[in-house]
Structures are given as structure tokens and as C-alpha cells.
PDB file of N, CA and C in Angstrom:
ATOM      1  N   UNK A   1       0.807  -1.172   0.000  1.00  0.00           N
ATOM      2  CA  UNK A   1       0.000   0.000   0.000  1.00  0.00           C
ATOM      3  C   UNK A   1       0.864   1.254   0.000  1.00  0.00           C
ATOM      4  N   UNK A   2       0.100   2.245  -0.285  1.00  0.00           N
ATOM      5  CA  UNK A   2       0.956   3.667   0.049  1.00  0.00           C
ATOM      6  C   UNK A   2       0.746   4.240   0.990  1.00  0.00           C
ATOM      7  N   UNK A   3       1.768   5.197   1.570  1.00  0.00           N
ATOM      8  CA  UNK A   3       1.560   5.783   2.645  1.00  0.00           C
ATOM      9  C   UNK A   3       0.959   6.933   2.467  1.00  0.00           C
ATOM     10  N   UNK A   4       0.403   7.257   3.368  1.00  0.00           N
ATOM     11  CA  UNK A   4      -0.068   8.789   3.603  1.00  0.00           C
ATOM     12  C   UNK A   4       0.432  10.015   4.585  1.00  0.00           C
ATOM     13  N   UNK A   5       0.814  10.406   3.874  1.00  0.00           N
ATOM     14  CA  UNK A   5       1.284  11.904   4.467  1.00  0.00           C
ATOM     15  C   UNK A   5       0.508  13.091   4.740  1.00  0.00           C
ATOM     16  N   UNK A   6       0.660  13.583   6.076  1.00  0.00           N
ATOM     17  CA  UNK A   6      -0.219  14.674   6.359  1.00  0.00           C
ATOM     18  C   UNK A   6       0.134  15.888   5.322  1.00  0.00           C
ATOM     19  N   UNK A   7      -0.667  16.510   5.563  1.00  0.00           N
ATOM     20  CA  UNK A   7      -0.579  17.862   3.785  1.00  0.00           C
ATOM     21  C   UNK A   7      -0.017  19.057   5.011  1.00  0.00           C
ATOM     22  N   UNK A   8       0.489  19.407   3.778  1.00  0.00           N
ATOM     23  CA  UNK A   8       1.389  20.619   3.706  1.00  0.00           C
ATOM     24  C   UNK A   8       0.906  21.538   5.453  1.00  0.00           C
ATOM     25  N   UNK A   9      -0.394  22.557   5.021  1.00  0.00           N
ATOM     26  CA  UNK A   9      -0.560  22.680   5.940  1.00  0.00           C
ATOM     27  C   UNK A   9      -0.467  22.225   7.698  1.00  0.00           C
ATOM     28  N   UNK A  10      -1.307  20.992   7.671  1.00  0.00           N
ATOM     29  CA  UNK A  10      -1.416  20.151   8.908  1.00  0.00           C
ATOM     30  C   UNK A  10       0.143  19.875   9.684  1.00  0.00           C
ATOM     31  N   UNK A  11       1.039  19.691   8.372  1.00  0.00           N
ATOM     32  CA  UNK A  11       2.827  19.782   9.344  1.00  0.00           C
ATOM     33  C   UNK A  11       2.889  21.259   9.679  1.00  0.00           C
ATOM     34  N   UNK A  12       2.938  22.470   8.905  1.00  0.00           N
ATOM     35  CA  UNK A  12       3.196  23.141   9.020  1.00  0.00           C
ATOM     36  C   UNK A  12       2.871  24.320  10.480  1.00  0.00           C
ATOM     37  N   UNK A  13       1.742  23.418  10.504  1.00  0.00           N
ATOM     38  CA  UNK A  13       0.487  24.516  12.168  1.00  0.00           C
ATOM     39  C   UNK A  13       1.185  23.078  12.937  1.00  0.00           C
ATOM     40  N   UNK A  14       1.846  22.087  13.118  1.00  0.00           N
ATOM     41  CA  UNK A  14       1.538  21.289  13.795  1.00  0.00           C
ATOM     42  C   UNK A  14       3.503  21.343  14.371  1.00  0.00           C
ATOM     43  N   UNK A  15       4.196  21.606  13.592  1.00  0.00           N
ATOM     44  CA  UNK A  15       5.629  22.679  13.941  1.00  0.00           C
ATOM     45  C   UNK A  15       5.295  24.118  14.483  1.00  0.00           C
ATOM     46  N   UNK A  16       4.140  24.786  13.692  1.00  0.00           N
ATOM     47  CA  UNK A  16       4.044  25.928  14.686  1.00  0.00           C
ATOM     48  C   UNK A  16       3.668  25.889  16.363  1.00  0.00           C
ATOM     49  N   UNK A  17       2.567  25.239  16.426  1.00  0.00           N
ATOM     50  CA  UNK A  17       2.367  24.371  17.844  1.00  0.00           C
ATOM     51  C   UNK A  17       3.829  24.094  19.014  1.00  0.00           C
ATOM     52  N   UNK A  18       4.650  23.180  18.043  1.00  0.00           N
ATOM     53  CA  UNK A  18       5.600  22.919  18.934  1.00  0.00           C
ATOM     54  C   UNK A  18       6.760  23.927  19.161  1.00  0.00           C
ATOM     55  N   UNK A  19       6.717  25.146  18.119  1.00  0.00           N
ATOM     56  CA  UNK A  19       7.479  26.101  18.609  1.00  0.00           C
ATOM     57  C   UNK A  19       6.968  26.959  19.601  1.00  0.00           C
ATOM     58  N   UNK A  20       5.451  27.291  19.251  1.00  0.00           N
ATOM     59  CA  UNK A  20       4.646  27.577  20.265  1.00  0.00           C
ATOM     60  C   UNK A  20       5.480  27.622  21.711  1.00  0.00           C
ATOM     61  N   UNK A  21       5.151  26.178  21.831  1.00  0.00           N
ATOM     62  CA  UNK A  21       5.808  25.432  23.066  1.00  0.00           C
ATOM     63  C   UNK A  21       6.886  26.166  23.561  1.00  0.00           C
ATOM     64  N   UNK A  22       7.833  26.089  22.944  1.00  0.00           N
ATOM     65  CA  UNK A  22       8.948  26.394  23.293  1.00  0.00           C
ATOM     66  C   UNK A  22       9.350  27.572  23.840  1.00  0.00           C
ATOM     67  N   UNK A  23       8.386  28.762  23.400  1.00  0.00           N
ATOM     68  CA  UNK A  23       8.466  29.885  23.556  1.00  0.00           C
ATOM     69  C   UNK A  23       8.310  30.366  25.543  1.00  0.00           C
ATOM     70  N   UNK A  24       6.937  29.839  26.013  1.00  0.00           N
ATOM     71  CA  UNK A  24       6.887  30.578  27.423  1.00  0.00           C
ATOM     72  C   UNK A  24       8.448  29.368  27.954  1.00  0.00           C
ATOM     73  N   UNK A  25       9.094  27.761  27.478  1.00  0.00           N
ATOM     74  CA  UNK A  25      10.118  27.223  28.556  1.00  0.00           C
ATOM     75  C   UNK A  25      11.651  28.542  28.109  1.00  0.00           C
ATOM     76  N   UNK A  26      11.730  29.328  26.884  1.00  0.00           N
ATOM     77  CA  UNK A  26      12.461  29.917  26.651  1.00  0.00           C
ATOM     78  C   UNK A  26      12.365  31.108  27.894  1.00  0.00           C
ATOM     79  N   UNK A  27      11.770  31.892  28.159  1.00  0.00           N
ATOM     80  CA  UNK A  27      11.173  32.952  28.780  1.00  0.00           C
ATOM     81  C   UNK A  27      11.013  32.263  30.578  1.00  0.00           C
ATOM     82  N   UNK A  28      10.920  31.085  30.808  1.00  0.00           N
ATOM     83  CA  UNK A  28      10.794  30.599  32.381  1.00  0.00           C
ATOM     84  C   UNK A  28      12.132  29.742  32.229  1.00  0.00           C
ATOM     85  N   UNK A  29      12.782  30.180  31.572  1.00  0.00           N
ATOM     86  CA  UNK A  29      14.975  29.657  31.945  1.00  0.00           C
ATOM     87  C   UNK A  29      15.514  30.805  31.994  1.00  0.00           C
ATOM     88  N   UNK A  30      14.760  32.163  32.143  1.00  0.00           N
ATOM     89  CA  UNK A  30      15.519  32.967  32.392  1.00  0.00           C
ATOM     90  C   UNK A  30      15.799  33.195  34.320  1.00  0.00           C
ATOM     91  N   UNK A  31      17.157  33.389  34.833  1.00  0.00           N
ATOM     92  CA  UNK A  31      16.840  32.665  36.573  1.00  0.00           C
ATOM     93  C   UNK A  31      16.486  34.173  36.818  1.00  0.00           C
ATOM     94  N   UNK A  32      16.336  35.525  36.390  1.00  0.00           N
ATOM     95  CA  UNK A  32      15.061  36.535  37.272  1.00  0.00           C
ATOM     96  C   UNK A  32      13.803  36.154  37.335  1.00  0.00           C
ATOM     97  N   UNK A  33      13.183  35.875  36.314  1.00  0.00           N
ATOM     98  CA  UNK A  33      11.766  35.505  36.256  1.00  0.00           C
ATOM     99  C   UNK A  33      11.464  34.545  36.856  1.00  0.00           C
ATOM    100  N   UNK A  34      12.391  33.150  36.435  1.00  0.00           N
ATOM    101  CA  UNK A  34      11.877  31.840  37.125  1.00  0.00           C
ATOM    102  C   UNK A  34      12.057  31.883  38.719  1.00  0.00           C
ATOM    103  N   UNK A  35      13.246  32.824  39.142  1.00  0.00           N
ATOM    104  CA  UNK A  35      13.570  33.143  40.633  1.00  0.00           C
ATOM    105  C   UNK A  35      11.988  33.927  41.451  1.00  0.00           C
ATOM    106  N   UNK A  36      11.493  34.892  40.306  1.00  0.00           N
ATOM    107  CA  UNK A  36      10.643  35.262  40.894  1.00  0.00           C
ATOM    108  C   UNK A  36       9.199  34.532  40.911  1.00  0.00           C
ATOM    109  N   UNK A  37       8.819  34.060  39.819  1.00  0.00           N
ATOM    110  CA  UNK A  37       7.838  32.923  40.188  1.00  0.00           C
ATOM    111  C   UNK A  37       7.834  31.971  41.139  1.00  0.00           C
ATOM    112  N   UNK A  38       8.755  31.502  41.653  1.00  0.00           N
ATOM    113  CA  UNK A  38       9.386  30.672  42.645  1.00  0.00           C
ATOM    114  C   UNK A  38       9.283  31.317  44.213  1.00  0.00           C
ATOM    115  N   UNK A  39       9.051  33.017  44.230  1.00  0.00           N
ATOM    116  CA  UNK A  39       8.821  33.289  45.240  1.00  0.00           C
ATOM    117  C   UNK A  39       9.881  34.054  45.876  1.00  0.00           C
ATOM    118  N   UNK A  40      10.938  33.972  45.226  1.00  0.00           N
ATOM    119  CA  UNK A  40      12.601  34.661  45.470  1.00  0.00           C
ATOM    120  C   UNK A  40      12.693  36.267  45.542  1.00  0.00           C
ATOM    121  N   UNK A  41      12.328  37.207  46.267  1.00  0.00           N
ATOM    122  CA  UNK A  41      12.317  38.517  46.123  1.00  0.00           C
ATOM    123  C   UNK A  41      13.137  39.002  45.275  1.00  0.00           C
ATOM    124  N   UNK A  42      14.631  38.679  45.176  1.00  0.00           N
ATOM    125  CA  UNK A  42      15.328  39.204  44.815  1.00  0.00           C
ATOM    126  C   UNK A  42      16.613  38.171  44.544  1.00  0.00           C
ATOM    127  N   UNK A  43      16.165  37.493  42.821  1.00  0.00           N
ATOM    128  CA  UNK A  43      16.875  36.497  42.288  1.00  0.00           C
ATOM    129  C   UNK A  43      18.492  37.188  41.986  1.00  0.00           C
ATOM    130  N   UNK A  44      18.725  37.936  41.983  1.00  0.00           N
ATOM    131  CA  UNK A  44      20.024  38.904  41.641  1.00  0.00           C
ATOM    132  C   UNK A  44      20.744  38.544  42.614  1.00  0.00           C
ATOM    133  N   UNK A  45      20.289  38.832  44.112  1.00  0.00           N
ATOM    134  CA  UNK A  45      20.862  38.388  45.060  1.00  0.00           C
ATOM    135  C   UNK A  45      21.342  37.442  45.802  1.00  0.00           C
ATOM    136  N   UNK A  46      19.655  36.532  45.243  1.00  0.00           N
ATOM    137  CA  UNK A  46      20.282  35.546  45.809  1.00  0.00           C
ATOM    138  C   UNK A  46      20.927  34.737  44.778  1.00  0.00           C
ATOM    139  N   UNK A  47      21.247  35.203  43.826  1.00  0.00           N
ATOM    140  CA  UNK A  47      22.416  34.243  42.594  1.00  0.00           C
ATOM    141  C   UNK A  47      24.090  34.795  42.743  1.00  0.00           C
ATOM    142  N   UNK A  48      23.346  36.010  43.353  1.00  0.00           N
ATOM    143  CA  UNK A  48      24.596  36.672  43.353  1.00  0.00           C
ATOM    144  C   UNK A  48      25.567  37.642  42.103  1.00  0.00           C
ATOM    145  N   UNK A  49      24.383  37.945  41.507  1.00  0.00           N
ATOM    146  CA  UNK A  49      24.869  38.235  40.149  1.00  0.00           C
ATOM    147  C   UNK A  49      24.156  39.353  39.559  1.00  0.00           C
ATOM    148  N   UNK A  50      24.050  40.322  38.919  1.00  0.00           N
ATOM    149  CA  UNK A  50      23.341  40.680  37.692  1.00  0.00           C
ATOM    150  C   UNK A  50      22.682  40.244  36.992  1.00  0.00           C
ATOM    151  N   UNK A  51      21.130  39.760  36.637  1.00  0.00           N
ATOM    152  CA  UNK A  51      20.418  39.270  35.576  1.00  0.00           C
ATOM    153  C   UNK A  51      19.619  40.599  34.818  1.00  0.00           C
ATOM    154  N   UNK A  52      20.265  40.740  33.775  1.00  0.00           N
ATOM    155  CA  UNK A  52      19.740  41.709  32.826  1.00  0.00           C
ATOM    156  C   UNK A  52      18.657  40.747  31.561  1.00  0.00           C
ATOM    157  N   UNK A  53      17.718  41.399  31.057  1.00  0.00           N
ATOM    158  CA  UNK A  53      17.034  41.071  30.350  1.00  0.00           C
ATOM    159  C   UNK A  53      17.300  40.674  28.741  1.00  0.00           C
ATOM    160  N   UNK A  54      18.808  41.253  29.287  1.00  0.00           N
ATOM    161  CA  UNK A  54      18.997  40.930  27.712  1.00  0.00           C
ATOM    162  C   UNK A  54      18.793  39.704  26.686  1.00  0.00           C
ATOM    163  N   UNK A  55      19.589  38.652  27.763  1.00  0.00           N
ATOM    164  CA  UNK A  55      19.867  37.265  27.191  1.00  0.00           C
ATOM    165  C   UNK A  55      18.513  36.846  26.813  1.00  0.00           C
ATOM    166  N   UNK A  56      17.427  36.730  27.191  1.00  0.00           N
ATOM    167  CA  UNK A  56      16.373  36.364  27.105  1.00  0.00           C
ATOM    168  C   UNK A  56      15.694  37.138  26.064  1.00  0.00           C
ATOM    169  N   UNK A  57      15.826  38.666  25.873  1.00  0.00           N
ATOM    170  CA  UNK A  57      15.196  38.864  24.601  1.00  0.00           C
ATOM    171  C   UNK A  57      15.982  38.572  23.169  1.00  0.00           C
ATOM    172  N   UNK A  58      16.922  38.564  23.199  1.00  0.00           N
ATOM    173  CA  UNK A  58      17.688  38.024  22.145  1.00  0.00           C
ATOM    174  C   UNK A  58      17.561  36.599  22.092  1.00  0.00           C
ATOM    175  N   UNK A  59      17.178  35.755  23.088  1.00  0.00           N
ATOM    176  CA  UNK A  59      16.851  34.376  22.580  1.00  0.00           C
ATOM    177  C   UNK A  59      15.272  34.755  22.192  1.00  0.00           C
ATOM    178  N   UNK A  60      14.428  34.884  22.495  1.00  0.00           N
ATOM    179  CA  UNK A  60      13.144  35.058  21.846  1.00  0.00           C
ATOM    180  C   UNK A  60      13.351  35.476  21.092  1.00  0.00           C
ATOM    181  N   UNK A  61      13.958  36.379  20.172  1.00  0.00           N
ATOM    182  CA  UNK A  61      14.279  37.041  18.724  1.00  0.00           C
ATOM    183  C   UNK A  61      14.789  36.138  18.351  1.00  0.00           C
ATOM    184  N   UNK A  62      15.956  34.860  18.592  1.00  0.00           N
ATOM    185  CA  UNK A  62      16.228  34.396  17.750  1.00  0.00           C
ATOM    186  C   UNK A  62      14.983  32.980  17.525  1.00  0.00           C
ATOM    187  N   UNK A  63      14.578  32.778  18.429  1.00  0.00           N
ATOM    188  CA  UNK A  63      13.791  31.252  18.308  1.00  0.00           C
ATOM    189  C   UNK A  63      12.219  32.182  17.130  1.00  0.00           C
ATOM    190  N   UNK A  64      12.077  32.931  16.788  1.00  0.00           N
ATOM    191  CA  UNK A  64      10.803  33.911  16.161  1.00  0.00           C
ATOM    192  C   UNK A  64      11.838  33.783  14.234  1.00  0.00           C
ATOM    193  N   UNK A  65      12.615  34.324  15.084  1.00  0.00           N
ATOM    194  CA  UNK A  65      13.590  35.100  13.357  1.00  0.00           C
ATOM    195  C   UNK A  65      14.248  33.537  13.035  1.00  0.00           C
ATOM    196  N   UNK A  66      14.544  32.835  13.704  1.00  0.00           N
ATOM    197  CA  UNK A  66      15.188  31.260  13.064  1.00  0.00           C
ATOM    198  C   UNK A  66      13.927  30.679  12.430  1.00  0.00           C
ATOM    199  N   UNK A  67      12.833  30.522  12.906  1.00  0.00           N
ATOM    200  CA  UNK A  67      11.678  29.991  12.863  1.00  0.00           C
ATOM    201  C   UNK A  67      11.201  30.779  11.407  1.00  0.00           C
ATOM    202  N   UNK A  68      11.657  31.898  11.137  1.00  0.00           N
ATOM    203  CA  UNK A  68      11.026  32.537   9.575  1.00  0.00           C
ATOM    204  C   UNK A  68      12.027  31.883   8.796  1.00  0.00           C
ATOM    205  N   UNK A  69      13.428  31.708   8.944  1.00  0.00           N
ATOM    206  CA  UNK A  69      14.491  31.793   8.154  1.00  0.00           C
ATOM    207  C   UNK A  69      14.925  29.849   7.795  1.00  0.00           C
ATOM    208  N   UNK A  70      15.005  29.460   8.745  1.00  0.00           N
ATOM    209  CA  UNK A  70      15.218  28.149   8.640  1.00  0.00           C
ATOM    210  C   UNK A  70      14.318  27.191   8.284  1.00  0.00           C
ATOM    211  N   UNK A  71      13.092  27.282   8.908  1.00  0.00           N
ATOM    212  CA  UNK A  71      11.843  26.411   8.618  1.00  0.00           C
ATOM    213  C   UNK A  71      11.068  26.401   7.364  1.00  0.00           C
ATOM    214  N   UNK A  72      10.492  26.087   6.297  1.00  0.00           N
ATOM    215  CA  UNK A  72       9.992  25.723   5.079  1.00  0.00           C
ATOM    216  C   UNK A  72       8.546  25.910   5.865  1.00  0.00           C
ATOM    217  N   UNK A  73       8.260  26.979   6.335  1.00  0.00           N
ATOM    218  CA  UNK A  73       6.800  27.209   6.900  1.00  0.00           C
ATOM    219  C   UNK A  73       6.374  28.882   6.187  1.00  0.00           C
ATOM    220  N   UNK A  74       5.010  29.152   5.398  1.00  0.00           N
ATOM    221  CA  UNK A  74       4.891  30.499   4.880  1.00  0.00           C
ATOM    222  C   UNK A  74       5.100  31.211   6.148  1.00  0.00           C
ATOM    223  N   UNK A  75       4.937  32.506   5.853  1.00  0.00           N
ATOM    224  CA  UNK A  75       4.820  33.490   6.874  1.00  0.00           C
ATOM    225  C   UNK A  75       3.240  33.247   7.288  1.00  0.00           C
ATOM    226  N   UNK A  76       2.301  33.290   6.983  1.00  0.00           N
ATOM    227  CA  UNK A  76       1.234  33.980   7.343  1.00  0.00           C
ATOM    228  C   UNK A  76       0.501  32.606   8.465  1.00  0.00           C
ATOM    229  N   UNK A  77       1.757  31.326   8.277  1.00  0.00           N
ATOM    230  CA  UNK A  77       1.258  30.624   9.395  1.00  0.00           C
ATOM    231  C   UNK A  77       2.016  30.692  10.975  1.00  0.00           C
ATOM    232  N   UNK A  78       3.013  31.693  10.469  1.00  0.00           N
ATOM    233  CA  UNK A  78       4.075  31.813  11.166  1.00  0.00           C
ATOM    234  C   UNK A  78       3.393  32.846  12.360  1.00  0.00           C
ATOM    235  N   UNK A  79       2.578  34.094  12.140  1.00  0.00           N
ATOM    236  CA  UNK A  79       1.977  34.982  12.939  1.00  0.00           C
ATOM    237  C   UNK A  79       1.757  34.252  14.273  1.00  0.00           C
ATOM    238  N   UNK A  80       1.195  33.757  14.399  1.00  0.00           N
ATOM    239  CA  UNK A  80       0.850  33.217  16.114  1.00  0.00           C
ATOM    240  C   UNK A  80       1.859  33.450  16.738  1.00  0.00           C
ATOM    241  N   UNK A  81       2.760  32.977  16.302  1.00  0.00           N
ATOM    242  CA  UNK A  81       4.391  33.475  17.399  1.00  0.00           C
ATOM    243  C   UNK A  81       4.962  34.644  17.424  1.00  0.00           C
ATOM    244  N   UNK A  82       4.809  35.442  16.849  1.00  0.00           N
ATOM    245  CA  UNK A  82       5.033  37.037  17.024  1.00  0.00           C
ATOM    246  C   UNK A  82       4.158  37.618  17.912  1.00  0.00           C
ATOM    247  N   UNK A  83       2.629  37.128  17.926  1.00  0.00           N
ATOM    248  CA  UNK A  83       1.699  37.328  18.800  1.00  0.00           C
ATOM    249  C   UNK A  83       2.140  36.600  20.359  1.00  0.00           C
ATOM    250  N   UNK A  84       2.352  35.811  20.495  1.00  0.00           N
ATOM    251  CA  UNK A  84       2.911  35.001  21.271  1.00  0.00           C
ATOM    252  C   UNK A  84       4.048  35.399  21.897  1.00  0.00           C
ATOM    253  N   UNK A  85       4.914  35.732  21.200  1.00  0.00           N
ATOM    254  CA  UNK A  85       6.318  36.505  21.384  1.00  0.00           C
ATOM    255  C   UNK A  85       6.217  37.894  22.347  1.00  0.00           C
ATOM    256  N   UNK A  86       4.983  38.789  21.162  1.00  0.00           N
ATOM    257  CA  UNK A  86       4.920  40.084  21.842  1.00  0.00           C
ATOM    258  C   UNK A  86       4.317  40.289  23.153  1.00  0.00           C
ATOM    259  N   UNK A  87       3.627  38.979  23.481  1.00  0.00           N
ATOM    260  CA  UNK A  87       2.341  39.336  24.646  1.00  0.00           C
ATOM    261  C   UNK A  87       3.350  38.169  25.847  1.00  0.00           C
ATOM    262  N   UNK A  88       3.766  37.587  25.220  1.00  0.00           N
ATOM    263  CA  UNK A  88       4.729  36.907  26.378  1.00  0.00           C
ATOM    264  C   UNK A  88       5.419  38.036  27.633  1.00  0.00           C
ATOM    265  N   UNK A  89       6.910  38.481  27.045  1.00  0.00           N
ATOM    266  CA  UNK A  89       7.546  38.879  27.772  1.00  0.00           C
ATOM    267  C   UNK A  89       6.784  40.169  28.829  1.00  0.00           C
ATOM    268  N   UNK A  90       5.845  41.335  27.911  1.00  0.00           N
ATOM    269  CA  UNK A  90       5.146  42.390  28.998  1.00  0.00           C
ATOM    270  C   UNK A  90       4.334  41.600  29.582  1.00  0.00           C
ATOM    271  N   UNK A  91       3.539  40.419  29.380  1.00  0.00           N
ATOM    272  CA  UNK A  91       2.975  39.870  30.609  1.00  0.00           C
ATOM    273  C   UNK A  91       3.433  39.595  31.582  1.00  0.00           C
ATOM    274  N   UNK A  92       5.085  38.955  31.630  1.00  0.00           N
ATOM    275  CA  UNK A  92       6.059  38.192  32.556  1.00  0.00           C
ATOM    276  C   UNK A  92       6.341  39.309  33.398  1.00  0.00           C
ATOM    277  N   UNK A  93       6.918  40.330  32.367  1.00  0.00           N
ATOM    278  CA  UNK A  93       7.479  41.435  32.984  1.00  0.00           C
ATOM    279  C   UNK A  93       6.217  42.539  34.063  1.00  0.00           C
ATOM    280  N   UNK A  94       5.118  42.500  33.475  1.00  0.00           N
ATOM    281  CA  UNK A  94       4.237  43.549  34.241  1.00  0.00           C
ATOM    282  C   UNK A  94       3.734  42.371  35.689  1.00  0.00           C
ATOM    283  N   UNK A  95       4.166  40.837  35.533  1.00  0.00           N
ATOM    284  CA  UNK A  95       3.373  39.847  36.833  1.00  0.00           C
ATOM    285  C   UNK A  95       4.454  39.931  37.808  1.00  0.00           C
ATOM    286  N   UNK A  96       5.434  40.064  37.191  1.00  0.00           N
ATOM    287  CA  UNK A  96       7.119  39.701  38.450  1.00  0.00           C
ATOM    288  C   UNK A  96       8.004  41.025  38.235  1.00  0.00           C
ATOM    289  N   UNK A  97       7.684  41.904  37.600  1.00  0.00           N
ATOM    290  CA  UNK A  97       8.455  43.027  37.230  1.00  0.00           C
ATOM    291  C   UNK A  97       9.909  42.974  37.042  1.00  0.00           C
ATOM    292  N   UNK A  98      10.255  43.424  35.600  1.00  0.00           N
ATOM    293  CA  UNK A  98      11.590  43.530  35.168  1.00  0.00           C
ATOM    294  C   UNK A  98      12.535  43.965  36.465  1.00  0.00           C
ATOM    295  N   UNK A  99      13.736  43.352  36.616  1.00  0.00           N
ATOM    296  CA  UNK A  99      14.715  43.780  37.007  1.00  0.00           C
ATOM    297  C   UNK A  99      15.189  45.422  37.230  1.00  0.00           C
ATOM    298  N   UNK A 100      14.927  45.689  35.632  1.00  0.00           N
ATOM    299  CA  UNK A 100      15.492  46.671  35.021  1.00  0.00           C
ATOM    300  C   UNK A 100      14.239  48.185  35.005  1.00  0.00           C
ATOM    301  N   UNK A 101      13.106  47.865  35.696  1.00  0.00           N
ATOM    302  CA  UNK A 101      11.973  48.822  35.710  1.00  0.00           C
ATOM    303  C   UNK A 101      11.089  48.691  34.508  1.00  0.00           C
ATOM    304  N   UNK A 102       9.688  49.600  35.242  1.00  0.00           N
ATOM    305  CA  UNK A 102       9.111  49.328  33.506  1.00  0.00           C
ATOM    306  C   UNK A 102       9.381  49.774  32.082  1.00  0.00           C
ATOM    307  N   UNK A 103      10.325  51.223  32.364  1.00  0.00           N
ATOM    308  CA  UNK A 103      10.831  51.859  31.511  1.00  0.00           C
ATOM    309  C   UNK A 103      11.678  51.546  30.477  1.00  0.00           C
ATOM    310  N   UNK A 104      11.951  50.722  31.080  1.00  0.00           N
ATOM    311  CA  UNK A 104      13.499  49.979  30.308  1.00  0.00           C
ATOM    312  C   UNK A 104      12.297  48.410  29.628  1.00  0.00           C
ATOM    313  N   UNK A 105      11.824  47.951  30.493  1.00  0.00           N
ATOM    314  CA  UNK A 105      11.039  46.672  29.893  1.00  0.00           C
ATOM    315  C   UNK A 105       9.681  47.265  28.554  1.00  0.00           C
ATOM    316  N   UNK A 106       9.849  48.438  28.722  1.00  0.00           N
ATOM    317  CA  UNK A 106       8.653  48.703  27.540  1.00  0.00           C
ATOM    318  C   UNK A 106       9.643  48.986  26.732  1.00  0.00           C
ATOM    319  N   UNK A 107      10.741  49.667  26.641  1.00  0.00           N
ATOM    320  CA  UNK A 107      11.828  49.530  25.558  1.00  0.00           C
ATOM    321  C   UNK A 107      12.254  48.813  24.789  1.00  0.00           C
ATOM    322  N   UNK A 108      12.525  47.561  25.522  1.00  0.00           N
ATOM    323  CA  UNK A 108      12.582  46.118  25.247  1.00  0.00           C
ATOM    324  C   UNK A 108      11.773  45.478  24.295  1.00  0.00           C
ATOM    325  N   UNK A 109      10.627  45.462  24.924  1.00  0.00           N
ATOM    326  CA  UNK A 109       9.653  45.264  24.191  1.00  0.00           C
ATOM    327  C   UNK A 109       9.476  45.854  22.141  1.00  0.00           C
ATOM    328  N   UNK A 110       9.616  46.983  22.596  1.00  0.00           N
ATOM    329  CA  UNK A 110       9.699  47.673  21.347  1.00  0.00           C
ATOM    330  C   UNK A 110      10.710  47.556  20.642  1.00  0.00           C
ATOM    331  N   UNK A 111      11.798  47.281  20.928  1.00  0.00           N
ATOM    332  CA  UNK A 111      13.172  46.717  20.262  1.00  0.00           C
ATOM    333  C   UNK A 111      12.823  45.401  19.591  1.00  0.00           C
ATOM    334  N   UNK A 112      12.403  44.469  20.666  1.00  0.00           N
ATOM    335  CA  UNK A 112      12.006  43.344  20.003  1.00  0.00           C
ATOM    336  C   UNK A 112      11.442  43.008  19.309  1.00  0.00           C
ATOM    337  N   UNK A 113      10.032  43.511  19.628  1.00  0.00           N
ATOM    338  CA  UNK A 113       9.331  43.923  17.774  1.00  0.00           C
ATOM    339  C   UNK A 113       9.678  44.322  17.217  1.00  0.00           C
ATOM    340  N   UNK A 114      10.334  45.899  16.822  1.00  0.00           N
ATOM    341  CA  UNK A 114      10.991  45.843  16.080  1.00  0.00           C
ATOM    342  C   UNK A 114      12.458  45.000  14.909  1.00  0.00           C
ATOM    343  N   UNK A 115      12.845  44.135  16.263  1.00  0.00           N
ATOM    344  CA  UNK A 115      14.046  43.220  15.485  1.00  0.00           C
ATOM    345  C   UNK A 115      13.562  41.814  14.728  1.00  0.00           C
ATOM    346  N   UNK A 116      12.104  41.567  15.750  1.00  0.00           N
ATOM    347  CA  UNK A 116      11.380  40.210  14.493  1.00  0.00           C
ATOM    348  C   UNK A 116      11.142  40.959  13.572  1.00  0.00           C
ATOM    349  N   UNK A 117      10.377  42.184  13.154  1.00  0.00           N
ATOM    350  CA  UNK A 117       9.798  42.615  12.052  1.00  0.00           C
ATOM    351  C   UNK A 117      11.053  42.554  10.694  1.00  0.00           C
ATOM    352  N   UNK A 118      12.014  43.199  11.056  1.00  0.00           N
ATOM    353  CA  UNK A 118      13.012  43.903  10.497  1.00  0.00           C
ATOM    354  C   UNK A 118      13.716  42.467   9.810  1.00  0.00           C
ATOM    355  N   UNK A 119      13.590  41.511  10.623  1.00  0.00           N
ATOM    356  CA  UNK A 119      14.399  39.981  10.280  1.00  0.00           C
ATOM    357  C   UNK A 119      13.755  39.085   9.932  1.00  0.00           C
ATOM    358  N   UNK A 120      12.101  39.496   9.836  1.00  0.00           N
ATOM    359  CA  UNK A 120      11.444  38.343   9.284  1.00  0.00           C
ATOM    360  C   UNK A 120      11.022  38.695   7.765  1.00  0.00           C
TER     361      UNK A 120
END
């Protein structure tokens, strides 16, 4: 007999799904946020370190902008994760508050959209 293969679409939303995924464990490995969900007043301290926001928005830019560039998926199935992307981090940031204030985290924000747009 022959096999059957799911169509084009059905892989394509069904990789978006699992990047989906990936997106809030990208965003809860960062140790401010996950320190503060956890209940940690002050994950800086008790790591002993500086946690700036950076690392984490540059990995969400790249797992968004790899995901246009590498994957054999159109764009217009690709949207959910930009949506996803954008409403992620100011949610995280306005529930446990940036490190860095809101001033600097709405900046962020806007950088980051701006750098998927610009790279996708």
C-alpha cells in the first residue's frame, strides 16, 4: 500500500504548535523571572549576580527570526508566534516586574518587535 502523508498545511500549524511550546520554557529559563515565580524577592541576590534582560530577549528574537528563516513554513502561518512573542515577555514582565523597571522593559519590548519585524 501507500503511505499517507499529512498535507502541507497540517505539518506546518503542527511545527508551529511545537514552537509555540517552546516559547513561554524559553522565557521561564531565564533565573530573574523563574527566581521570581518561585517566590525569590530578589533572584540577583540571591544568585549573586546581575540578571539583565537581555539574554532572554535576544533568545526570543532568535527562536521567532530562526523559525522565519530556517523552517519551510509560509509566513502567514508563522503569525501566532510574534503574537505570542509580543504578549509573552510584557505579561512576565508587568506579573514579576523587570529587574530593570518598567521603563526599560517597555523599551525592550519595542526593540524586540521591532528586530522580528526587520528579520522576518
Amino acid at each position: 500500500g501507500q503511505l499517507e502523508f499529512a498535507s502541507p498545511v497540517a505539518t506546518e500549524v503542527s511545527m508551529v504548535i511545537m514552537i509555540a511550546l517552546l516559547i513561554p520554557i524559553v522565557v521561564l529559563s531565564d533565573p530573574w523571572y523563574l527566581g521570581q515565580l518561585c517566590g525569590i524577592a530578589d533572584p540577583a541576590a540571591a544568585l549573586g549576580r546581575d540578571l539583565p534582560d537581555g539574554c532572554l530577549l535576544v533568545s526570543l528574537a532568535l527562536v521567532v527570526c530562526l523559525s522565519h528563516t530556517v523552517l519551510p513554513i509560509r509566513w502567514w502561518v508563522l503569525w501566532p508566534l510574534e503574537v505570542l512573542m509580543a504578549l509573552c515577555y510584557p505579561l512576565l514582565t508587568n506579573i514579576s516586574h523587570s529587574p530593570h523597571g518598567q521603563m526599560d522593559s517597555d523599551l525592550s519590548v519595542s526593540g524586540l518587535l521591532a528586530t522580528v519585524v526587520l528579520l522576518s
